[in-house]
Protein backbone atom coordinates (compact mmCIF):
# COMPACT_ATOMS: atom_id res chain seq x y z
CA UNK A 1 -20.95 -5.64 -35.15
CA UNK A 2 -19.48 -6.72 -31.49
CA UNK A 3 -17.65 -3.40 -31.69
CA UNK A 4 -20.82 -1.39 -32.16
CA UNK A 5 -22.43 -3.62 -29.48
CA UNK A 6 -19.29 -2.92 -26.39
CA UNK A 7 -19.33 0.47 -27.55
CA UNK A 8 -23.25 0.93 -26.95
CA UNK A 9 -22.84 -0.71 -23.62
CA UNK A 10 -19.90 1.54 -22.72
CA UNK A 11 -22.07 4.53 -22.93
CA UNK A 12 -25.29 2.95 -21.06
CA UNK A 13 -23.07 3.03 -18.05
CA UNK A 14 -21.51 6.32 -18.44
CA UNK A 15 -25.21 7.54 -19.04
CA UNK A 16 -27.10 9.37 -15.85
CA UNK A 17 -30.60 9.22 -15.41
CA UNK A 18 -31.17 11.99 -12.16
CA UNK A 19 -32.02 14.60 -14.58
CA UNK A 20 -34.35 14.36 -17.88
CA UNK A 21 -35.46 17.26 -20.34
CA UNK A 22 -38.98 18.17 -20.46
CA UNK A 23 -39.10 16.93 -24.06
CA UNK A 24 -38.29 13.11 -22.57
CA UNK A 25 -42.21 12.68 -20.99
CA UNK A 26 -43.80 14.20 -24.15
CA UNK A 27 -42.16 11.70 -27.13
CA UNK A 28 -44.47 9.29 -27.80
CA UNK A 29 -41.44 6.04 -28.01
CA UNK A 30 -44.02 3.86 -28.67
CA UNK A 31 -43.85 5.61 -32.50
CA UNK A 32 -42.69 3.08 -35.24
CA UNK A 33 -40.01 5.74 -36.20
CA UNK A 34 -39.14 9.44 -34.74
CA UNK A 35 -37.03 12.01 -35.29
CA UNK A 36 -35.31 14.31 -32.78
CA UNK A 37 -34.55 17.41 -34.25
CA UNK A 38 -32.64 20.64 -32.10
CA UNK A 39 -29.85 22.57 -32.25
CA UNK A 40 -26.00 21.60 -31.06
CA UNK A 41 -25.28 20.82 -27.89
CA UNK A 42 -28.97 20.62 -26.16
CA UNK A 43 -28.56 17.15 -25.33
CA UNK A 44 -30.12 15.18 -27.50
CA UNK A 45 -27.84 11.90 -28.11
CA UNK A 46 -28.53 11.90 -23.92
CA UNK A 47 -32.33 12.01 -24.19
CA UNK A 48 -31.93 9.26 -26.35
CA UNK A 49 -29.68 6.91 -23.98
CA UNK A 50 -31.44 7.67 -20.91
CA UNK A 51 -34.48 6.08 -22.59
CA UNK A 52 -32.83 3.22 -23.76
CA UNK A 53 -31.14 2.71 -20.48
CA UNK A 54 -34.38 3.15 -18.65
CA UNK A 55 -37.14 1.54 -20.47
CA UNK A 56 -35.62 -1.15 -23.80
CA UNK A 57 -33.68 -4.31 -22.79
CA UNK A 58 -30.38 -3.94 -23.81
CA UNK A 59 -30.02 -7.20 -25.49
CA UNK A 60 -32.83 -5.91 -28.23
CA UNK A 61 -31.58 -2.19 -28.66
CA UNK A 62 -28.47 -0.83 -30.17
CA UNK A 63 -27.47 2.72 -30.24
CA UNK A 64 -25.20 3.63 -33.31
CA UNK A 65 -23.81 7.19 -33.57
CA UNK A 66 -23.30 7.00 -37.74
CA UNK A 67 -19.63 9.49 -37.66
CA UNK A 68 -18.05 5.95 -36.28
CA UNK A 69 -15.15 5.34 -38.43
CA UNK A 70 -16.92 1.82 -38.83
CA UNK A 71 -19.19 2.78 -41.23
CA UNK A 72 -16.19 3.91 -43.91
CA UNK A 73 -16.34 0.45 -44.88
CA UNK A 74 -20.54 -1.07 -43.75
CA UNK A 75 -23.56 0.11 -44.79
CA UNK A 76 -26.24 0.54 -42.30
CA UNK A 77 -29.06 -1.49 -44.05
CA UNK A 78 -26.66 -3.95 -43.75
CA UNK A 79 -25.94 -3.49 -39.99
CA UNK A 80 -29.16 -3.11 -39.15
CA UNK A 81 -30.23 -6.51 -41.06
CA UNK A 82 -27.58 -8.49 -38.74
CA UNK A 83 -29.19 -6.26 -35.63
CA UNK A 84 -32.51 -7.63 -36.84
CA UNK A 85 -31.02 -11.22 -36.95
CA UNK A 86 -29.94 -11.06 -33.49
CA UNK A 87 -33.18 -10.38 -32.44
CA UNK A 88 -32.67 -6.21 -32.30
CA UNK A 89 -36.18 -4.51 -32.10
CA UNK A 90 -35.07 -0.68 -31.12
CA UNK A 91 -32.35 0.64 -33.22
CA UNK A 92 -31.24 4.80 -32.43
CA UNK A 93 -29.23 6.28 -34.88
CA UNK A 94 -27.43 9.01 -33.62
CA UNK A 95 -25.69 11.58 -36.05
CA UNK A 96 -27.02 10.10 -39.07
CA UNK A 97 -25.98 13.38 -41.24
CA UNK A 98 -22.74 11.84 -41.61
CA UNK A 99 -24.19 9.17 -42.97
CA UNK A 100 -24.40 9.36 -47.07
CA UNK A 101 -28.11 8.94 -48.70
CA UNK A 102 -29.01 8.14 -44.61
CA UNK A 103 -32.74 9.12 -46.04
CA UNK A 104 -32.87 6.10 -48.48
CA UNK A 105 -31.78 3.74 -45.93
CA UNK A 106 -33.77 4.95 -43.01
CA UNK A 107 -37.13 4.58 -45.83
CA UNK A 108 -35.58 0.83 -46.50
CA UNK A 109 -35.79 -0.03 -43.11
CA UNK A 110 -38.97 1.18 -42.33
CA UNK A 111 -40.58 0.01 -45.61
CA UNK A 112 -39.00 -3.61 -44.91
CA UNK A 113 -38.98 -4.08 -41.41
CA UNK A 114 -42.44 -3.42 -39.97
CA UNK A 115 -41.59 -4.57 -36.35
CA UNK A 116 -38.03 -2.40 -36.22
CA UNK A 117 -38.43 0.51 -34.43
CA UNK A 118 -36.11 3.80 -34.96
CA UNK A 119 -34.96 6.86 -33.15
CA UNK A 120 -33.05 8.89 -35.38
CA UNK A 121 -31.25 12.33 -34.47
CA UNK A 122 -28.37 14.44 -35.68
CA UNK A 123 -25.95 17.63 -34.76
CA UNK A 124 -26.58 19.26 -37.78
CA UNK A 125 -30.40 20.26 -38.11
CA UNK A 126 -30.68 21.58 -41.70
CA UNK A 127 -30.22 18.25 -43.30
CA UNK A 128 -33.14 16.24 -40.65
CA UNK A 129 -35.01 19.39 -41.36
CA UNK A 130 -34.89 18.45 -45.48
CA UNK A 131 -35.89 15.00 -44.61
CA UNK A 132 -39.34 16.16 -43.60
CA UNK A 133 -40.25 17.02 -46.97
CA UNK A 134 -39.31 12.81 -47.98
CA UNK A 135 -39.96 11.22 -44.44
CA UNK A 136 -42.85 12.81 -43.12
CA UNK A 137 -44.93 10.25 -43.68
CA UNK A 138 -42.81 7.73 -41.89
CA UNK A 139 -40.78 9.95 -38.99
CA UNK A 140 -42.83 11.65 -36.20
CA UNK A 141 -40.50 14.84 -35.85
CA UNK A 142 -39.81 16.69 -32.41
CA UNK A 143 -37.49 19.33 -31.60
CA UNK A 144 -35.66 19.39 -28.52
CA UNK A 145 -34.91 23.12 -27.66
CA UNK A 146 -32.04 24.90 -25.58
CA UNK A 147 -32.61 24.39 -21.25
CA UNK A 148 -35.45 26.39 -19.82
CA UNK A 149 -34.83 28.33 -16.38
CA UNK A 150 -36.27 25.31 -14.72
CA UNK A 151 -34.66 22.95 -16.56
CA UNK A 152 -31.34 24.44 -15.24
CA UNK A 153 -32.24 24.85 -11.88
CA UNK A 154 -33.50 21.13 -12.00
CA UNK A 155 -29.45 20.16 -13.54
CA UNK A 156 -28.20 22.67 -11.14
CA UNK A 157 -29.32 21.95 -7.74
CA UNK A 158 -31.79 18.77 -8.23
CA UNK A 159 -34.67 21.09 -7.30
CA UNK A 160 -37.74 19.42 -9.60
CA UNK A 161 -40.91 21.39 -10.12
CA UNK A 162 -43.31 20.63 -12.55
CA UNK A 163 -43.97 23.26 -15.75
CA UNK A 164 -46.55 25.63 -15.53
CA UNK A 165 -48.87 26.34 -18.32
CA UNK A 166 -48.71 30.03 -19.28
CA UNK A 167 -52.70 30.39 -18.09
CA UNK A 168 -52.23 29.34 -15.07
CA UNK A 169 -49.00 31.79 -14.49
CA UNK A 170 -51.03 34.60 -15.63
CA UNK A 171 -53.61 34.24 -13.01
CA UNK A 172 -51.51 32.37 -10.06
CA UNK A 173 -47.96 34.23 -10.34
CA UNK A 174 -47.70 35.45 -6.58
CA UNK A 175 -48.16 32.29 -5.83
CA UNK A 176 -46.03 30.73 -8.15
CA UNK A 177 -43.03 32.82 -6.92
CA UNK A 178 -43.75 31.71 -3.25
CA UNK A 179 -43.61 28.27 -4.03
CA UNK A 180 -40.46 28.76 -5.92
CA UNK A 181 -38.59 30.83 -3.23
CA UNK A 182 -39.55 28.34 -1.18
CA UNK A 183 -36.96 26.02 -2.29
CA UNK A 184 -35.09 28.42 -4.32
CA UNK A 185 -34.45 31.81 -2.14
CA UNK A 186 -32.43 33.56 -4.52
CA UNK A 187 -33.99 33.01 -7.63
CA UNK A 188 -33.16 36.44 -9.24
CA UNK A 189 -29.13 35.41 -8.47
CA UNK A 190 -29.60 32.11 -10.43
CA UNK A 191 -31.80 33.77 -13.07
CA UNK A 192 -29.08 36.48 -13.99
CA UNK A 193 -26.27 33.08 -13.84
CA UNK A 194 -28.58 31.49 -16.43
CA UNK A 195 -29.12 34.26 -18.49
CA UNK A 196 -25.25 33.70 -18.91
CA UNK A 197 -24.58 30.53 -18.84
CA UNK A 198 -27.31 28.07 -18.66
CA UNK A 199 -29.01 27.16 -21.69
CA UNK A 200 -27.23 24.49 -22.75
CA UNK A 201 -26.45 21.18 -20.38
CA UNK A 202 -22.94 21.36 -20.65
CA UNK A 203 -22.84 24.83 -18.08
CA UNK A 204 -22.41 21.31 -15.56
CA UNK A 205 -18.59 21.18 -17.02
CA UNK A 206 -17.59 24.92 -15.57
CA UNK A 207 -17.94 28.35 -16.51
CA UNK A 208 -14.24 28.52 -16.92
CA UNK A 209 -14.52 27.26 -20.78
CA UNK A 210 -18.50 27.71 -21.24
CA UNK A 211 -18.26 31.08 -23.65
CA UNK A 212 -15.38 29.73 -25.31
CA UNK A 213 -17.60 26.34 -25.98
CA UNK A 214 -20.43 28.63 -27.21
CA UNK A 215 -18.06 30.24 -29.46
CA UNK A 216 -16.58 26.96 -30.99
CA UNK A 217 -20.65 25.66 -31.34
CA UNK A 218 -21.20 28.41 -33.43
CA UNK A 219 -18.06 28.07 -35.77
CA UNK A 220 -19.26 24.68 -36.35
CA UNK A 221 -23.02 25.56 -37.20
CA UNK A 222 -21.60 28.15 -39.75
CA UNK A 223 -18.47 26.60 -41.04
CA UNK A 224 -19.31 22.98 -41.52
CA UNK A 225 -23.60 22.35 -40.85
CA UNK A 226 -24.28 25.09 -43.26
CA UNK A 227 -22.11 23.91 -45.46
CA UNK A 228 -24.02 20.47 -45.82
CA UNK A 229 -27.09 22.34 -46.09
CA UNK A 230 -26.51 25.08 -48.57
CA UNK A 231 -24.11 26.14 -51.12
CA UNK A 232 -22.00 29.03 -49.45
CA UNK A 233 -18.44 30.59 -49.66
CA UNK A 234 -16.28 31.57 -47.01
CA UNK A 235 -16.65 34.66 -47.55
CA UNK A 236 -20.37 34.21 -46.57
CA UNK A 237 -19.44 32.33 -43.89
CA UNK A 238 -17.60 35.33 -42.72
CA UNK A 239 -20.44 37.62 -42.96
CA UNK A 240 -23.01 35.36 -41.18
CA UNK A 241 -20.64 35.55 -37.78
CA UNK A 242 -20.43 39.55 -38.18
CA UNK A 243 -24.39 39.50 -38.21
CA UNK A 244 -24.66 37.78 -35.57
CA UNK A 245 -22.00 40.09 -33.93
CA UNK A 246 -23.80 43.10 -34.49
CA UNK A 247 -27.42 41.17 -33.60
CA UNK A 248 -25.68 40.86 -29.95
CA UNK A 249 -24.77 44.10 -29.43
CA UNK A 250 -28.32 45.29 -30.48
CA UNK A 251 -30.80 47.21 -28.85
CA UNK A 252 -33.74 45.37 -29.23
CA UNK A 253 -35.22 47.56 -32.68
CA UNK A 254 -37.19 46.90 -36.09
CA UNK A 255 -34.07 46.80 -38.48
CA UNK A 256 -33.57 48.66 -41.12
CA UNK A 257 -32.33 45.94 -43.69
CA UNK A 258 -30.71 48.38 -45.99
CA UNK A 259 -28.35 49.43 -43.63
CA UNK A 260 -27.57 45.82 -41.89
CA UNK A 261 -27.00 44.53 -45.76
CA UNK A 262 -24.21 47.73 -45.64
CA UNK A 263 -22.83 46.43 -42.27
CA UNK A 264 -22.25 42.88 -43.23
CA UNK A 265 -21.08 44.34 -46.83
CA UNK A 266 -24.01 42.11 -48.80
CA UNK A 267 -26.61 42.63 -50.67
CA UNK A 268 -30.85 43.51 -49.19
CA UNK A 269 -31.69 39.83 -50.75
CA UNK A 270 -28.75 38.48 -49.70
CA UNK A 271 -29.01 39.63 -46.06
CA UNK A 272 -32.08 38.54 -46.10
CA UNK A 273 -30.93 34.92 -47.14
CA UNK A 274 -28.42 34.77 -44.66
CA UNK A 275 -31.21 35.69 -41.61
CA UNK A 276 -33.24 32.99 -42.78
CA UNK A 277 -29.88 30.66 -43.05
CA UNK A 278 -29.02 31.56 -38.87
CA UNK A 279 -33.02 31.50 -38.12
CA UNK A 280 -33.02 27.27 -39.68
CA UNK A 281 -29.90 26.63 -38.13
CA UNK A 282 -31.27 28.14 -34.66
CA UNK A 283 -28.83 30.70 -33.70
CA UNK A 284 -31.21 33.56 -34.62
CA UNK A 285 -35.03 34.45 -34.46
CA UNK A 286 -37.03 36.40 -36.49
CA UNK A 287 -40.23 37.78 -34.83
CA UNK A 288 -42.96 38.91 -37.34
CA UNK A 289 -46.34 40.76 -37.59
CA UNK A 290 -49.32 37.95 -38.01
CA UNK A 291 -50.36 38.97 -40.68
CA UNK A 292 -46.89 39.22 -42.72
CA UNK A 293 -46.10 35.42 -42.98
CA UNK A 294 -42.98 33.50 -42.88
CA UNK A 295 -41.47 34.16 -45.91
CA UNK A 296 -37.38 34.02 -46.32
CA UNK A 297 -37.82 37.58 -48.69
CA UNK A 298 -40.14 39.04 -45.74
CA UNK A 299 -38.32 41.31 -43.75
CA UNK A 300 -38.54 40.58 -40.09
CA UNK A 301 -40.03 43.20 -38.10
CA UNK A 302 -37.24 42.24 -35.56
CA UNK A 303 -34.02 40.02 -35.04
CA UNK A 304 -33.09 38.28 -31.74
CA UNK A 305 -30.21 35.64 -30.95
CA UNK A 306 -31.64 32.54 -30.39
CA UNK A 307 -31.17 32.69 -26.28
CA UNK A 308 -28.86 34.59 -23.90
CA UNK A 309 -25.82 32.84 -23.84
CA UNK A 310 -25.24 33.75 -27.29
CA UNK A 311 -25.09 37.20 -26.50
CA UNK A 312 -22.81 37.36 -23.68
CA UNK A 313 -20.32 35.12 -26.02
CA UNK A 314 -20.40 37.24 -28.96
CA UNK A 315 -20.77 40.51 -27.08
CA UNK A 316 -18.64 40.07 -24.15
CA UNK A 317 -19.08 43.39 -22.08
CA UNK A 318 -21.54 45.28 -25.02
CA UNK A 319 -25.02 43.45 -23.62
CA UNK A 320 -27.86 45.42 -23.90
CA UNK A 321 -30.02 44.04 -20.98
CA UNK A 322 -33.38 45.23 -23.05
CA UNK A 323 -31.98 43.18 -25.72
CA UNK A 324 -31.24 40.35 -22.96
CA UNK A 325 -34.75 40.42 -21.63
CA UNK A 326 -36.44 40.33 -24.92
CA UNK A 327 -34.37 37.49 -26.58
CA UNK A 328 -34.98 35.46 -22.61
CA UNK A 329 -39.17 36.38 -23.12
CA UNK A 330 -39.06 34.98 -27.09
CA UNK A 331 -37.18 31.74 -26.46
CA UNK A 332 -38.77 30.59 -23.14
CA UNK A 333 -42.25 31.01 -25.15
CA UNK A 334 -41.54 30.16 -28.02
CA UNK A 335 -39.90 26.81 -27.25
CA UNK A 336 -42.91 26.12 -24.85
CA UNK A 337 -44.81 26.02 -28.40
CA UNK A 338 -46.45 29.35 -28.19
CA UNK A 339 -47.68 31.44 -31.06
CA UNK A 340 -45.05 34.74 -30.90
CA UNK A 341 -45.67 37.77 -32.67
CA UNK A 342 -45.27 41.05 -33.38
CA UNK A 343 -47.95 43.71 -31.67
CA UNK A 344 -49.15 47.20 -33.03
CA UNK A 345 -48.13 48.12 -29.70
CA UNK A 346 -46.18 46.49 -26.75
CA UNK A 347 -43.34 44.02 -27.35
CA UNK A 348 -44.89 40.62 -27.95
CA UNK A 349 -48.45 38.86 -28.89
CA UNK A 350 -48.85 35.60 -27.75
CA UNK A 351 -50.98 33.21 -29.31
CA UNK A 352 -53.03 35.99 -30.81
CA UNK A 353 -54.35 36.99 -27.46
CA UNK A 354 -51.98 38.14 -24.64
CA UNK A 355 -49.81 41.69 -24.86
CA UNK A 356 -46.32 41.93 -23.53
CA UNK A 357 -44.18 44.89 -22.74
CA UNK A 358 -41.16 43.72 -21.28
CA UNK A 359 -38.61 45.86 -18.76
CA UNK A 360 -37.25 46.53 -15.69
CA UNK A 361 -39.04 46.41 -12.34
CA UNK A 362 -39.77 49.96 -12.51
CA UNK A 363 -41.61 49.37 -16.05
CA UNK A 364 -45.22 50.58 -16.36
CA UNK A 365 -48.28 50.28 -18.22
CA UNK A 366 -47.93 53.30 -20.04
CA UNK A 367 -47.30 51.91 -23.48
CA UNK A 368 -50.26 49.15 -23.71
CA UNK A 369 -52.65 51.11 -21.24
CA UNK A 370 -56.04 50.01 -21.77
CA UNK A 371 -55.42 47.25 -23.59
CA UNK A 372 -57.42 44.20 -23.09
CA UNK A 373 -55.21 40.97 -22.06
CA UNK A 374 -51.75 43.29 -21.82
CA UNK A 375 -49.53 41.95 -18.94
CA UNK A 376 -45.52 43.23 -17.97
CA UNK A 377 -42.85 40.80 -17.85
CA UNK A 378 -40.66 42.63 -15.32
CA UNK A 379 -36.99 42.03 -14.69
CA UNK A 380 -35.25 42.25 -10.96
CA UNK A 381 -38.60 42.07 -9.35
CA UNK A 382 -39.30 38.60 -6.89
CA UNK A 383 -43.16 38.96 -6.72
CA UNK A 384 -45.30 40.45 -8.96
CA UNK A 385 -48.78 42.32 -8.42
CA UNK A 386 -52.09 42.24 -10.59
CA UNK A 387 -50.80 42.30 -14.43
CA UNK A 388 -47.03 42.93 -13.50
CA UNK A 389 -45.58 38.97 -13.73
CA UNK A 390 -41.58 38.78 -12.64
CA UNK A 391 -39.81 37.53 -16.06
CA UNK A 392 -38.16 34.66 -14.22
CA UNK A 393 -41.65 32.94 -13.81
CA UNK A 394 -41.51 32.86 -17.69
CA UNK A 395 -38.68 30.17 -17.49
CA UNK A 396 -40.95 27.82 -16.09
CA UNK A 397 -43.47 26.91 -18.93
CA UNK A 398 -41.38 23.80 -20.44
C-alpha cells in the first residue's frame, strides 16, 4: 500500500495545472462514482490528477493506475478496504481494463461503501463502453474527446478564450474572428499546424516523432484494445489498418460498400462489422441520414477518420484537403455534442436545423441556394460575411 501511496505522490508533483480540457469544468466530481470514457492519448489519466491535485486533500485520495505490476498479486477490493481504513474518501482508478472482472469490484465498492467516491477511466474504450450496459446505474459516464482548435491554441501559446456556443457563432462570426486575431494574428497558420498535428496533447513533445506516435496509437487500438473487446484474427486486424488507409486517402464520397468489402478483400457484412469496430474504438466516423438509424448492418452514407491527424499519418503526401475539411467540420461538432447528419443536399445537418456546405474560400451558395438556415464553412478565409463563417471559428465550440 505505501508503494501505491509514494507513487501517487510522485505524479501529483510531476502533474501541471496551467492548462485544463474543456471537459474538466463540465464533470460534475461531486458524483458518487464517474466514468471517463475517450479515446488513447486525449489526456485523460491528466484530467484526472489535475483535479485531485487541485481540489481533494491528498491524505484522503489515492490515484491507482490498475496495469501496476502490484496488482499480480492484490486485489483491489482489498486495497481499497485498507484505503478506506486509512481514512481514503476519493479513490481514481486509472486503466482499470487491465484489471480482471474490474466491473464486479467497482459494483462491490459502490454497493458497500456509500461514502467512497470513484473516478474510474481506461486506455482501451470498448471494454468501459460494455460496462454501461452493467454500471449505468451506478457510473455517470463522460467522454473526453480529441483537442479542439482552441484547446490547442490554449496548450500552445497560453492564449485562453472561452467556447462559443454554435448560435452565437452563427450570428456574431465577424466579430468572433476580430477578437481572435486580436491575440492570435495568424490564426489560419496555426489552424493548418493543427489540422496536422494538434489533436492530441502530446503535439507539446515535438513534431519530430508526432506521426510516428499516431501511427503506434493506432497499432495499439487495433492490435491489442480490439482484441479485449471482440473476437478477431490477425488477419482482420490486417484489414481494419488497410481501411483506414484507403478512408485517408479518400475524397470525401457516399461509399459504395461492395467495392470497399473488394478493397479490404472481406465480405459486405463483414466490412460493415469492421466500420462499426473503428467507429466504437474512435478512429473512424460514420455520418448517416436521420432517418436511417444507427445500426452496425446500416450502411453509412459516408466514412470519415475520426480527426485530421489521422489522415496526414496514414496518408502522408495523398491528403485530400476536401476530405481534411470535412473530417475537421464533423469532429469539432460533433464532440461539442451536436446532432450531425446527413442532408438531401449540402454536406452536413446539424441538430436537425442548420445546412453546411463546406469548401474553400472561393466556395458559393450554389449547391444549398435558397435553403432556409444553410450557412458555408469556408477554408483559408480570416473573416467571413453574412452566411459565409471561416471554418477555423468552428474549432472554438468546446
Amino acid at each position: 500500500m505505501e508503494s501505491l501511496i509514494t507513487r501517487y505522490k510522485n505524479l501529483l508533483r510531476s502533474v501541471k495545472l496551467d492548462f485544463k480540457r474543456n471537459l474538466y469544468h463540465q464533470i460534475n466530481w461531486d458524483a458518487r462514482a464517474i466514468c471517463i470514457l475517450g479515446a488513447r492519448g486525449t489526456g485523460k489519466s491528466t484530467l484526472m490528477l489535475q483535479y485531485l491535485k487541485e481540489k481533494l486533500p491528498e491524505s484522503q485520495s489515492l490515484y491507482i493506475s490498475l496495469d501496476d505490476l502490484y496488482f499480480k498479486q492484490e486485489g483491489l477490493v482489498e486495497v481499497a478496504e485498507r484505503f478506506i481504513q486509512l481514512g481514503g474518501k476519493h479513490l481514481f482508478l486509472d486503466e482499470v481494463h487491465k484489471y480482471g472482472d474490474w466491473q464486479a469490484a467497482v459494483k462491490n465498492l459502490y454497493d458497500f461503501y456509500p461514502d467512497l467516491k470513484m473516478v474510474i477511466s481506461g486506455s482501451s474504450i470498448l471494454p468501459l463502453q460494455k460496462s454501461q450496459v452493467d454500471l449505468s446505474r451506478r457510473l455517470v459516464y463522460y467522454e473526453l474527446p480529441e483537442l479542439s482548435f482552441r484547446e490547442y491554441i490554449a496548450l500552445k501559446h497560453q492564449i485562453v478564450a472561452s467556447p462559443v456556443d454554435l448560435n452565437y457563432l452563427l450570428i456574431n462570426h465577424q466579430e468572433l474572428s476580430s477578437k481572435i486575431i486580436e491575440v492570435l494574428p495568424h490564426p489560419l497558420a496555426e489552424f493548418e499546424q493543427y489540422l496536422q498535428y494538434g489533436a492530441y496533447p502530446f503535439f507539446k513533445e515535438g513534431q519530430q516523432d508526432y506521426i510516428s506516435k499516431i501511427n503506434q496509437l493506432i497499432n495499439v487500438i487495433i492490435d491489442y484494445d480490439l482484441p479485449e473487446g471482440r473476437d478477431i484474427s490477425t488477419a482482420t486486424q490486417a484489414k481494419l489498418k488497410k481501411l483506414l488507409y484507403i478512408l485517408s486517402t479518400a475524397v470525401p464520397f457516399s461509399p459504395n460498400i461492395t467495392k470497399l468489402a473488394e478493397k479490404t478483400e472481406t465480405t459486405r457484412p463483414r466490412l460493415l462489422e469492421m466500420l462499426h469496430m473503428l467507429e466504437t474504438s474512435r478512429l473512424i466516423r460514420n455520418l448517416r441520414n436521420s432517418s436511417h438509424g444507427v445500426s452496425m448492418m446500416n450502411k453509412p452514407d459516408k466514412i470519415f477518420l475520426s480527426n485530421t491527424n489521422l489522415i496526414y499519418a496514414l496518408a502522408l503526401e495523398n491528403q485530400n484537403k476536401g476530405n481534411v475539411r470535412e473530417t475537421f467540420f464533423y469532429n469539432q461538432l460533433a464532440n461539442s455534442k451536436r446532432t450531425v447528419t446527413y442532408p438531401q443536399q449540402g454536406d452536413f445537418l446539424i441538430d436537425d436545423k442548420y445546412l453546411f456546405e463546406i469548401g474553400g474560400k472561393n466556395k458559393d451558395f450554389s449547391q444549398i441556394a435558397n435553403l432556409p438556415d444553410s450557412f458555408i464553412a469556408a477554408d483559408d478565409l480570416e473573416y467571413g460575411l453574412g452566411n459565409k463563417i471561416p471554418l477555423y471559428l468552428f474549432g472554438f465550440l468546446y
